[in-house]
Protein backbone atom coordinates (compact mmCIF):
# COMPACT_ATOMS: atom_id res chain seq x y z
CA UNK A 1 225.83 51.71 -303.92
CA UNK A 2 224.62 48.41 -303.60
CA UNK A 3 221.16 47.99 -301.75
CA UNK A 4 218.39 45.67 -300.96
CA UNK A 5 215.75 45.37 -302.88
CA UNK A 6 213.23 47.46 -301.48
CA UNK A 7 215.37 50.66 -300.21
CA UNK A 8 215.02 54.00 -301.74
CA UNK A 9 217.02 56.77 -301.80
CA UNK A 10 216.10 60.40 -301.12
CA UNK A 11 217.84 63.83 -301.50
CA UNK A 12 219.30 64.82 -298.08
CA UNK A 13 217.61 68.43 -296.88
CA UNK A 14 221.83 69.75 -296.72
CA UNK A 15 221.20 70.30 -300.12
CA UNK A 16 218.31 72.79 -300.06
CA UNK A 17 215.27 71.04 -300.97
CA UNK A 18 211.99 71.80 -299.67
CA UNK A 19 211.18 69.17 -296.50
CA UNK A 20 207.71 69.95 -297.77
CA UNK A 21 204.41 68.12 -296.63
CA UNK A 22 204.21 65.58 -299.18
CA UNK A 23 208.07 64.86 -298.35
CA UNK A 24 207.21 64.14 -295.12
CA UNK A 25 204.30 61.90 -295.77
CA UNK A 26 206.74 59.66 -298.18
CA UNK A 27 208.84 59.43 -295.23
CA UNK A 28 206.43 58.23 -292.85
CA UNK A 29 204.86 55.84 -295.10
CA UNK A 30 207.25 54.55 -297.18
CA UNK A 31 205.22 51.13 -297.99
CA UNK A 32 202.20 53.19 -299.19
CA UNK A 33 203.92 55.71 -301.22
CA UNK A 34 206.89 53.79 -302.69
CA UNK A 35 206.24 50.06 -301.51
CA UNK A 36 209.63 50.61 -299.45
CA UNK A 37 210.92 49.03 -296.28
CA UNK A 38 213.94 51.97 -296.03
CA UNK A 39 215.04 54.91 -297.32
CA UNK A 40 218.51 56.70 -297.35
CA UNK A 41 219.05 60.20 -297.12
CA UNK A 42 222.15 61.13 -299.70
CA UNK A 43 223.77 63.18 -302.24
CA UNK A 44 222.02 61.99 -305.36
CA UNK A 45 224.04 62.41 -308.57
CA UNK A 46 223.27 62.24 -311.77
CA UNK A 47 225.08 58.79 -312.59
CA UNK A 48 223.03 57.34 -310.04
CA UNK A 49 219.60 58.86 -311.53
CA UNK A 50 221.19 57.18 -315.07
CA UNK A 51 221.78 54.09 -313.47
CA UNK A 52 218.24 53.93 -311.31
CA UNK A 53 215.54 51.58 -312.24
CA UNK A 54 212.33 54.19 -311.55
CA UNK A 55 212.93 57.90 -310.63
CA UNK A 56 209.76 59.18 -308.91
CA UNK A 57 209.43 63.01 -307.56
CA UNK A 58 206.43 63.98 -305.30
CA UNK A 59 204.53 66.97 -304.54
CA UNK A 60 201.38 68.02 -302.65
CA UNK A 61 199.61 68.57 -306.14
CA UNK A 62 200.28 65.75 -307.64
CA UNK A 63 201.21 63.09 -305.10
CA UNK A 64 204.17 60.59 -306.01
CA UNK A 65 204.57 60.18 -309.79
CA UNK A 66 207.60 58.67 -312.46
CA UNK A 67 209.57 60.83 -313.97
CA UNK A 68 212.21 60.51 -316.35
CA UNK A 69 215.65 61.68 -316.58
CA UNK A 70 215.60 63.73 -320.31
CA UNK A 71 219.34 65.05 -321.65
């Protein structure tokens, strides 16, 4: 997938995940969070989380934090 510089990508909610509150808060403030201009809903695989410069997760606890993709 070739993208600009400062897009992100997000699981889409068709696969189950929790649209929780901190979700939501990524989503509506995508500078603050992720220093993003746009983000893309999509099937994330795992050759794309190999491939991806910085994985970061997020929840209410914790906020938005790296995490790293362990085999």
């Amino acid at each position: 997938m070739n993208m600009h510089k400062n897009t992100r990508l997000t699981p889409s909610l068709d696969l189950n995940i929790l649209n929780g509150i901190m979700r939501q808060a990524v989503l509506q403030q995508l500078q603050t969070y992720l220093g993003a201009d746009t983000i893309i809903e999509t099937h994330i695989t795992r050759d794309m989380l190999e491939r991806a410069e910085k994985i970061r997760l997020s929840n209410a606890l914790k906020g938005v934090f790296e995490a790293d993709l362990v085999y």
